[in-house]
PDB file of N, CA and C in Angstrom:
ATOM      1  N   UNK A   1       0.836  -1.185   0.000  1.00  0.00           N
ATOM      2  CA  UNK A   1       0.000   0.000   0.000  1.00  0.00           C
ATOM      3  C   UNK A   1       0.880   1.247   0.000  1.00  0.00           C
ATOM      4  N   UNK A   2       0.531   1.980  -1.326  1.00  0.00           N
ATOM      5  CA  UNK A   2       1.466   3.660  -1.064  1.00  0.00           C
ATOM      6  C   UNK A   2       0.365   4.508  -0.491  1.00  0.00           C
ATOM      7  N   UNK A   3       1.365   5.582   0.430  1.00  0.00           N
ATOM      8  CA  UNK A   3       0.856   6.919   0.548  1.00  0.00           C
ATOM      9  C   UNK A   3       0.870   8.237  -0.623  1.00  0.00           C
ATOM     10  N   UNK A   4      -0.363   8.571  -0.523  1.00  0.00           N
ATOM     11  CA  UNK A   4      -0.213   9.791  -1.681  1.00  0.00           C
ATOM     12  C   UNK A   4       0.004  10.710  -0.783  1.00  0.00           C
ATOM     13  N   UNK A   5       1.101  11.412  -1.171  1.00  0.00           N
ATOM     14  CA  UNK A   5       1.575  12.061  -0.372  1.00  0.00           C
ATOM     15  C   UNK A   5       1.103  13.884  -1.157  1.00  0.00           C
ATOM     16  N   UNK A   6       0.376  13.526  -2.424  1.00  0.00           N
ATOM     17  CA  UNK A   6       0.280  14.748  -3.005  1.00  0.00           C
ATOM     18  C   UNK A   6      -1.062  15.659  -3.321  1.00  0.00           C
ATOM     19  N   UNK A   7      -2.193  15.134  -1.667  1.00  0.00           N
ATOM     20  CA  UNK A   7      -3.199  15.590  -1.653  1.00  0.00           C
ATOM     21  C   UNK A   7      -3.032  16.801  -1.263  1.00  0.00           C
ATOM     22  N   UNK A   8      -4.215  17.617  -1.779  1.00  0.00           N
ATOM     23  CA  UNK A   8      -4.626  18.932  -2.018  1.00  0.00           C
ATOM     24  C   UNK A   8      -5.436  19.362  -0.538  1.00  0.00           C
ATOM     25  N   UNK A   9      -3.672  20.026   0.625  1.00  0.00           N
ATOM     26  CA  UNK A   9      -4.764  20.747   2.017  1.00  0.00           C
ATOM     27  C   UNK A   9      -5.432  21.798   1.666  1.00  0.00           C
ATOM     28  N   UNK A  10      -6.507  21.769   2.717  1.00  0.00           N
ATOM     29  CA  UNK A  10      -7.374  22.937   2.856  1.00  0.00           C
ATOM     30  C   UNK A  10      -7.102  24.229   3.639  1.00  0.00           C
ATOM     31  N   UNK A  11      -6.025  24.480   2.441  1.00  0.00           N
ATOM     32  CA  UNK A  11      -5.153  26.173   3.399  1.00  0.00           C
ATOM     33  C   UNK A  11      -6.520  27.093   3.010  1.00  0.00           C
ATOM     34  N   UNK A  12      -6.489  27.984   4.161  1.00  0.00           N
ATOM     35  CA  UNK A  12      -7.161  29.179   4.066  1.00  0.00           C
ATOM     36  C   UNK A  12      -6.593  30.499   4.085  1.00  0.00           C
ATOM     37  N   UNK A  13      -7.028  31.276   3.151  1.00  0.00           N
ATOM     38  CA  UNK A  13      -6.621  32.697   2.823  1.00  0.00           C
ATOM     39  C   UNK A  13      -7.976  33.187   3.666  1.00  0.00           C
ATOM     40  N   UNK A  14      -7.087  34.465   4.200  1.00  0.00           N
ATOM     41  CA  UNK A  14      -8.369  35.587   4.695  1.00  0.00           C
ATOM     42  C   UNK A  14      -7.860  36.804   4.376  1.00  0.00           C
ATOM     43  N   UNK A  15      -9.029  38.286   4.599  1.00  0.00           N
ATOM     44  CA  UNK A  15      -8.437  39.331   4.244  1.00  0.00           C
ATOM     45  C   UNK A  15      -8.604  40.340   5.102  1.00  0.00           C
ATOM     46  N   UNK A  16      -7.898  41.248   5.508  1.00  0.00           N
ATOM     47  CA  UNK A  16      -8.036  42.067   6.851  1.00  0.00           C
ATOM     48  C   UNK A  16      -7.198  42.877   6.740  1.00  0.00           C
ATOM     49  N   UNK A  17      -7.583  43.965   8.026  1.00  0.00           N
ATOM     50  CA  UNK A  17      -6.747  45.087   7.882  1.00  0.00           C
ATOM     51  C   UNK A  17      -5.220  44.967   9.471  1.00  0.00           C
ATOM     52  N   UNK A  18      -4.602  45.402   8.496  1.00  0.00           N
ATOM     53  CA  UNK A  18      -3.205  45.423   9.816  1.00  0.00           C
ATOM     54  C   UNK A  18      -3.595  46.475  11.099  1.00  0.00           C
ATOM     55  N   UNK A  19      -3.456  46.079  12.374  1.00  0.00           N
ATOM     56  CA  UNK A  19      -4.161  46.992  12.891  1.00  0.00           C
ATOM     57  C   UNK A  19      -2.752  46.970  14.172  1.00  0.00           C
ATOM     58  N   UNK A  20      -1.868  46.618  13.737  1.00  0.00           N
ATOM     59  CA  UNK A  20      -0.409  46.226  15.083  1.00  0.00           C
ATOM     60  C   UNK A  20       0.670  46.501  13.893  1.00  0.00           C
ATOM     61  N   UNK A  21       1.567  46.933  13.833  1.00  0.00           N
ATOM     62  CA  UNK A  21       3.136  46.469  13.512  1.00  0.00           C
ATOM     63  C   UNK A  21       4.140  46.944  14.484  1.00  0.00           C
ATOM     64  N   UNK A  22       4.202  47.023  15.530  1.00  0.00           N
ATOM     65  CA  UNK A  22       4.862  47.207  16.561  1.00  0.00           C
ATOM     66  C   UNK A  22       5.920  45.810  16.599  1.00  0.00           C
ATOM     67  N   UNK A  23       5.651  44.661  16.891  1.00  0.00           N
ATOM     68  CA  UNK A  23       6.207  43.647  16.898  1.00  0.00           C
ATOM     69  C   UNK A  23       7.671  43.430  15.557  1.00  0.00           C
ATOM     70  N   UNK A  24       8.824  43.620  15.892  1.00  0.00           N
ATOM     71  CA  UNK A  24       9.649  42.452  14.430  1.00  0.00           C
ATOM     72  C   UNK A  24       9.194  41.462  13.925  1.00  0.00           C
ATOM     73  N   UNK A  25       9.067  41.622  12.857  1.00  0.00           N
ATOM     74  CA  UNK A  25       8.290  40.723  11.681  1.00  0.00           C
ATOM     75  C   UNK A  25       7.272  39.819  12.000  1.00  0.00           C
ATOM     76  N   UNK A  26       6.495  40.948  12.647  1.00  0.00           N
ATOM     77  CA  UNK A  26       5.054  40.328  12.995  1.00  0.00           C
ATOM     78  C   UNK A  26       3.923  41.373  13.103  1.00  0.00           C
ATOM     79  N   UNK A  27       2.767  41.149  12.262  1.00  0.00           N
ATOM     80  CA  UNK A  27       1.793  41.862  12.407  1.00  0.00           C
ATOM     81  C   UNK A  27       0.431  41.811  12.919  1.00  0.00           C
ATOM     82  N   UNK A  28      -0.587  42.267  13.241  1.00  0.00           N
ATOM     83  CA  UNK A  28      -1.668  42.393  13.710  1.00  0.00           C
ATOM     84  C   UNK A  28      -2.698  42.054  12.762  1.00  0.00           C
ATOM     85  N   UNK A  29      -3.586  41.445  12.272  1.00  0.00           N
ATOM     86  CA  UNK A  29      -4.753  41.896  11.061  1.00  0.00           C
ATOM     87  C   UNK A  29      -5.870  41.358  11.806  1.00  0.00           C
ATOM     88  N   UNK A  30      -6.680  42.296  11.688  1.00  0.00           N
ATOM     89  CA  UNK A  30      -7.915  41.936  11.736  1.00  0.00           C
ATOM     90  C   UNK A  30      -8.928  41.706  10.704  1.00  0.00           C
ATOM     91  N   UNK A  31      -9.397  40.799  10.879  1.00  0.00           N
ATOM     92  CA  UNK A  31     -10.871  39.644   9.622  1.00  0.00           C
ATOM     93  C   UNK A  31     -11.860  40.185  10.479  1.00  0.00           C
ATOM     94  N   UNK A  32     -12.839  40.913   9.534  1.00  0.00           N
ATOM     95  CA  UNK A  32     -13.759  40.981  10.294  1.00  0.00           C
ATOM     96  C   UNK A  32     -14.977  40.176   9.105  1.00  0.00           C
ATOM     97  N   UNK A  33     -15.847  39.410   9.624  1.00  0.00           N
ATOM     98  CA  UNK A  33     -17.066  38.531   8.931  1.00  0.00           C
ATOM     99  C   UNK A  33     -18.292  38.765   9.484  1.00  0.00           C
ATOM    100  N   UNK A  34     -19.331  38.229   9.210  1.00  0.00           N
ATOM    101  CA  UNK A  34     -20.841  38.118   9.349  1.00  0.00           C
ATOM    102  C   UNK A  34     -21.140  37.161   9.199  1.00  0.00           C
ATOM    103  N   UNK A  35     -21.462  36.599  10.686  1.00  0.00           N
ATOM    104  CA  UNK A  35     -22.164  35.764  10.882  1.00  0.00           C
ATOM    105  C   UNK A  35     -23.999  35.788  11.362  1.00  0.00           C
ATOM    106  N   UNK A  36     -24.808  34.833  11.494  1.00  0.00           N
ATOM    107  CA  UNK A  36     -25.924  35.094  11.226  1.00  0.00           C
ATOM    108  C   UNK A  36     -26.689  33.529  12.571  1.00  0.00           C
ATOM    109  N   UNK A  37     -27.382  34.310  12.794  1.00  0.00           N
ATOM    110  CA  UNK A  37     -27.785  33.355  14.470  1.00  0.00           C
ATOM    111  C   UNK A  37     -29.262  32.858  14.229  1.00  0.00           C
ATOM    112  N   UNK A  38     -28.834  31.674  14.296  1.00  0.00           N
ATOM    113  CA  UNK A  38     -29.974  30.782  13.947  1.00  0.00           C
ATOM    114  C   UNK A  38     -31.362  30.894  14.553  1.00  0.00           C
ATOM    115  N   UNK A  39     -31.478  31.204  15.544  1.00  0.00           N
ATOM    116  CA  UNK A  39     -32.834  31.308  16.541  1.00  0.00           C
ATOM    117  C   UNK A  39     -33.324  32.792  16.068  1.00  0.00           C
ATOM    118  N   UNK A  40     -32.412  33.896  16.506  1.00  0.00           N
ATOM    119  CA  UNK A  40     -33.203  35.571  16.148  1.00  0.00           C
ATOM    120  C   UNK A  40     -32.920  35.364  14.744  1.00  0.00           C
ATOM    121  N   UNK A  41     -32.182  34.991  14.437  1.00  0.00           N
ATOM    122  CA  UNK A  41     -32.057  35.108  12.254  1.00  0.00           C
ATOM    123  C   UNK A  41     -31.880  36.410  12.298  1.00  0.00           C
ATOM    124  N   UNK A  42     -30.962  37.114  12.733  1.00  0.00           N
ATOM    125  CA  UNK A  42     -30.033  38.335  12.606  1.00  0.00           C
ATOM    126  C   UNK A  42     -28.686  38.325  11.975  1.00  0.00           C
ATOM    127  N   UNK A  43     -28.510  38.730  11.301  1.00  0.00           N
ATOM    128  CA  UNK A  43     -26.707  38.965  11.017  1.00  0.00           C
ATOM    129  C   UNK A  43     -26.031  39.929  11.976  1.00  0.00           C
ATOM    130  N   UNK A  44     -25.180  39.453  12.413  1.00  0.00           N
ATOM    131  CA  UNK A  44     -24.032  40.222  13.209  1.00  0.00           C
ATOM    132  C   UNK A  44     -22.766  40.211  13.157  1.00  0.00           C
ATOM    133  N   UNK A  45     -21.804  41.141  13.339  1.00  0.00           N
ATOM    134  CA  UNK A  45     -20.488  40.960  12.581  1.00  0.00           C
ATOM    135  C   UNK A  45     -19.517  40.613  13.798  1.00  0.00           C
ATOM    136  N   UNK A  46     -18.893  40.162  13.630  1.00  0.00           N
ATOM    137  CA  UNK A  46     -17.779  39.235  13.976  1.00  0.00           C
ATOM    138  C   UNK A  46     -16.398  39.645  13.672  1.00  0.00           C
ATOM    139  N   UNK A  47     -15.735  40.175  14.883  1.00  0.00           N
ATOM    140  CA  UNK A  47     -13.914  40.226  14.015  1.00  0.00           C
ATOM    141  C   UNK A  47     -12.981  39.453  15.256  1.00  0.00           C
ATOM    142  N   UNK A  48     -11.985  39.154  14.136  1.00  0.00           N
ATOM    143  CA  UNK A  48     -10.508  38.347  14.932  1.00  0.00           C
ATOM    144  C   UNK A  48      -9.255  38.859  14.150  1.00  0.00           C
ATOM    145  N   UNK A  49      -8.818  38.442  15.278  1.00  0.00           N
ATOM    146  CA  UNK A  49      -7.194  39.247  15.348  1.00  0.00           C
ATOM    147  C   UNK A  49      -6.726  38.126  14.976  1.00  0.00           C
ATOM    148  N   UNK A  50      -5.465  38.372  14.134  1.00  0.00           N
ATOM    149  CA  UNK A  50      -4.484  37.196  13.712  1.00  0.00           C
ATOM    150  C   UNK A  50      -3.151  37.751  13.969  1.00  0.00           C
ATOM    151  N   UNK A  51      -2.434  36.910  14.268  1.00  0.00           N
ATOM    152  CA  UNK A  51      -0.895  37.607  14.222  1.00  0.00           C
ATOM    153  C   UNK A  51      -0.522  36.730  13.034  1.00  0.00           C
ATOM    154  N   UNK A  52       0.490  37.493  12.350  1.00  0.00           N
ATOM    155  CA  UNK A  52       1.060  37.356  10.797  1.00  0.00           C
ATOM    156  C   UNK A  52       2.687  37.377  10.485  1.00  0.00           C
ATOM    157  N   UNK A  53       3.221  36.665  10.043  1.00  0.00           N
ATOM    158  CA  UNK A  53       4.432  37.054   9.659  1.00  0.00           C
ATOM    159  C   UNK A  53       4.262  37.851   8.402  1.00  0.00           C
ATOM    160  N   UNK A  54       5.488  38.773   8.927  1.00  0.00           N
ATOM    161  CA  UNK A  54       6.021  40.035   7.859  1.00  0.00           C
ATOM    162  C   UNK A  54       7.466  39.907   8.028  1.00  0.00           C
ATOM    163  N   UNK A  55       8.075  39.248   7.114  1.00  0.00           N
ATOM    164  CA  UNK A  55       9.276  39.061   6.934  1.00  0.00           C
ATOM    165  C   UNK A  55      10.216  40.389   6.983  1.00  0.00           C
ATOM    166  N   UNK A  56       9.537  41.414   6.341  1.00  0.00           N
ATOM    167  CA  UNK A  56      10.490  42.276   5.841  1.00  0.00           C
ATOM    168  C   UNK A  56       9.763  43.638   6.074  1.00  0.00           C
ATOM    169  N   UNK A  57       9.163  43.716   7.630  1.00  0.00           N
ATOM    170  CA  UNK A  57       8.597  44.610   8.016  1.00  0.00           C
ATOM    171  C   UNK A  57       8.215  45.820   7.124  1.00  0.00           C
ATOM    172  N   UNK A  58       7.333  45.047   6.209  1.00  0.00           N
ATOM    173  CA  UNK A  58       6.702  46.182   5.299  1.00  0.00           C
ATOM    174  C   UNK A  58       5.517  46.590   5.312  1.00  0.00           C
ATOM    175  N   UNK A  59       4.655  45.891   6.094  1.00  0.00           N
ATOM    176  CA  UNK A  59       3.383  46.448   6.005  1.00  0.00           C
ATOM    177  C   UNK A  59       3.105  47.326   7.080  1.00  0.00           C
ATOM    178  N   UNK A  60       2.370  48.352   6.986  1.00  0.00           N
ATOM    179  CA  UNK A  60       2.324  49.349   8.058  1.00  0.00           C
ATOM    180  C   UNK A  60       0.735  49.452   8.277  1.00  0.00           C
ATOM    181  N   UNK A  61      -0.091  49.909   9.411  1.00  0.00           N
ATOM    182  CA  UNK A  61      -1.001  49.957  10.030  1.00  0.00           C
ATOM    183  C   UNK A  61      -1.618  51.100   8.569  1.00  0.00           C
ATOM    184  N   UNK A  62      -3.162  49.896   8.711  1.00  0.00           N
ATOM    185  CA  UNK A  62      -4.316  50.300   8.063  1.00  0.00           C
ATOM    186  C   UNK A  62      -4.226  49.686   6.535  1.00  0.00           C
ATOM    187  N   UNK A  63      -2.907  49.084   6.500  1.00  0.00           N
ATOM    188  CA  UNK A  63      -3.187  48.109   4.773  1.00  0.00           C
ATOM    189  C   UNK A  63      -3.935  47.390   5.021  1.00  0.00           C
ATOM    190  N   UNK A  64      -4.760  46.768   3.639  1.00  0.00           N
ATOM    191  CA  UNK A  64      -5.491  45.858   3.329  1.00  0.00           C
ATOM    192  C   UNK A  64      -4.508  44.949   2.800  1.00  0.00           C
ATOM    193  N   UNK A  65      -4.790  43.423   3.470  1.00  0.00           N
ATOM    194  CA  UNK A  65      -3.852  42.641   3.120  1.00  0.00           C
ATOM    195  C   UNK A  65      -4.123  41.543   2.909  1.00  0.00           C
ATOM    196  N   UNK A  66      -3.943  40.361   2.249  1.00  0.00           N
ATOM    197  CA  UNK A  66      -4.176  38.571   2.456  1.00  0.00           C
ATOM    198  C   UNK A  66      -3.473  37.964   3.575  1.00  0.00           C
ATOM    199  N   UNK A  67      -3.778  37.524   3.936  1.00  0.00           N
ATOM    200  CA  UNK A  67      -2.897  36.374   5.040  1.00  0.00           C
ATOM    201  C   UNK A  67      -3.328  35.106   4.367  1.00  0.00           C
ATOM    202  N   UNK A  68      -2.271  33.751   4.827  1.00  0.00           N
ATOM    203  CA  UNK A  68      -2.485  32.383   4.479  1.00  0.00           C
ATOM    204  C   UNK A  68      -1.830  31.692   5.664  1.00  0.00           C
ATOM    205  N   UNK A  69      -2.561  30.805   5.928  1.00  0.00           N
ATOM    206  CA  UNK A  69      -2.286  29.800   7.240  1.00  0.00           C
ATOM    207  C   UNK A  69      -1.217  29.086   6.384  1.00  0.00           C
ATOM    208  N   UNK A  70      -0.492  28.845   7.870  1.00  0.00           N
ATOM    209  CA  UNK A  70       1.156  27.583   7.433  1.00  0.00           C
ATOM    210  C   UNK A  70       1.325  27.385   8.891  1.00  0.00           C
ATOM    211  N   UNK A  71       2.326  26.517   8.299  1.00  0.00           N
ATOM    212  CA  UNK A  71       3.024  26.071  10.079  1.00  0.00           C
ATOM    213  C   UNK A  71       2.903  27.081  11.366  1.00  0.00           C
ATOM    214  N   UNK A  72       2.993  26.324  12.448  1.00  0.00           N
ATOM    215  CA  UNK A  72       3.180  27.284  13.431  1.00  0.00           C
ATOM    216  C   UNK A  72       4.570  27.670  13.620  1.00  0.00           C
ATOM    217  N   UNK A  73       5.025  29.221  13.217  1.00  0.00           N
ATOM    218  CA  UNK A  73       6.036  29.815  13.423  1.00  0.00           C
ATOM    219  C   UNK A  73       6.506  30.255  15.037  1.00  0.00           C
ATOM    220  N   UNK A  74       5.599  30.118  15.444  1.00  0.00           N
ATOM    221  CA  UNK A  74       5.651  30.563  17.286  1.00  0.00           C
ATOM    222  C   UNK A  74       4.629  30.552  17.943  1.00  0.00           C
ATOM    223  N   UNK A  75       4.379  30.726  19.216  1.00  0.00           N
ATOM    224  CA  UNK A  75       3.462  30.071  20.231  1.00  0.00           C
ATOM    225  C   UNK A  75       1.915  30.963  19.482  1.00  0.00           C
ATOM    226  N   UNK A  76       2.055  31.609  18.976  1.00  0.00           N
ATOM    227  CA  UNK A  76       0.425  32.185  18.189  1.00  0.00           C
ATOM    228  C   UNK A  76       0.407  32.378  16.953  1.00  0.00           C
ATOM    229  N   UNK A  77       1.705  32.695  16.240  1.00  0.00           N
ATOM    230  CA  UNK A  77       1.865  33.242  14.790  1.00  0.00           C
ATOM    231  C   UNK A  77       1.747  32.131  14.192  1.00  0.00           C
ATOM    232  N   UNK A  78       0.570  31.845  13.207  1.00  0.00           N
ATOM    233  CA  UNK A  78       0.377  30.825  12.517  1.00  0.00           C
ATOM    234  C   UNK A  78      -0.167  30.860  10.805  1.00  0.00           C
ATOM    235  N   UNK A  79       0.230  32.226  10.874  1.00  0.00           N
ATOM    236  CA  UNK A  79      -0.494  32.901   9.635  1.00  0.00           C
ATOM    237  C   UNK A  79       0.648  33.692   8.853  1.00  0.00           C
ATOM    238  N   UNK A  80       0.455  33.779   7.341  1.00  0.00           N
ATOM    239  CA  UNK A  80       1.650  34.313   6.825  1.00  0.00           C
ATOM    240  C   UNK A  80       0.999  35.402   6.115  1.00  0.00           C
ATOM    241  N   UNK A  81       1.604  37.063   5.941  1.00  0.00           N
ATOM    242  CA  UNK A  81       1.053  37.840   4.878  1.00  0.00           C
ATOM    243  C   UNK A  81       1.416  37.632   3.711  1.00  0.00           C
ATOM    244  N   UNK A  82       0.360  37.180   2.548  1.00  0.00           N
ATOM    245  CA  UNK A  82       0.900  36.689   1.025  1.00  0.00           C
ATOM    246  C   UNK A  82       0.892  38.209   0.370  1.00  0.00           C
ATOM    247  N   UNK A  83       0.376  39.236   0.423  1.00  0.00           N
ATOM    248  CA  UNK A  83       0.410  40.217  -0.793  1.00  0.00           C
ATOM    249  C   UNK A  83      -0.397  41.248  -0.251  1.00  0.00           C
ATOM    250  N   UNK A  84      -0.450  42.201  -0.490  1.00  0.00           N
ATOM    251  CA  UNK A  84      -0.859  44.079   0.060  1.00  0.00           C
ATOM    252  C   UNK A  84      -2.162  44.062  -0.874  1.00  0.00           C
ATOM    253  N   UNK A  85      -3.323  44.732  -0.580  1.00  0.00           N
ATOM    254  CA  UNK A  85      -3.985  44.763  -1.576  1.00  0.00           C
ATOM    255  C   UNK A  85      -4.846  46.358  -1.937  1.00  0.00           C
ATOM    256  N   UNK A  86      -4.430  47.555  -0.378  1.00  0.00           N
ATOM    257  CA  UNK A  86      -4.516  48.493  -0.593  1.00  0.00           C
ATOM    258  C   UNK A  86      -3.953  48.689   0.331  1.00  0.00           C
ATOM    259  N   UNK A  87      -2.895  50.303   0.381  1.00  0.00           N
ATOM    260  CA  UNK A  87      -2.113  51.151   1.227  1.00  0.00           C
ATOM    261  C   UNK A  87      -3.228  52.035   1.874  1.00  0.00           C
TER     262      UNK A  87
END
């Protein structure tokens, strides 16, 4: 029996605004979503903080940015910034 070793994970991209760069090569973003509650059937919005690697301390507070989950780089940073999408 082989292992396929070349299945397709279920990485997730999210998009949020940097709201920390205080940290070395680590940033703040916040996702904010809408979620919607089954009993009142209201929508209500929802945000989370991610900490992010920024390799090359470039992103500065209030970009719009992608993040993508990867390994855990440190005891919370588990998220990587892939690309800027407004200054």
């Amino acid at each position: 029996m082989t292992q396929n070793n070349n299945k397709k994970k279920n990485i997730k991209i999210l998009q949020g605004v940097v709201v920390s760069d205080k940290a070395d090569k680590t940033v703040i973003v916040k996702v904010d979503r809408v979620k919607f509650h089954p009993k009142y059937e209201k929508k209500f919005k929802v945000s989370d903080r991610y900490k992010a690697h920024d390799k090359e301390n470039k992103f500065k507070i209030g970009d719009l940015v992608e993040i993508k989950q990867c390994r855990p780089l440190s005891k919370d940073k588990r998220w990587r910034v892939i690309k800027i999408i407004t200054k």
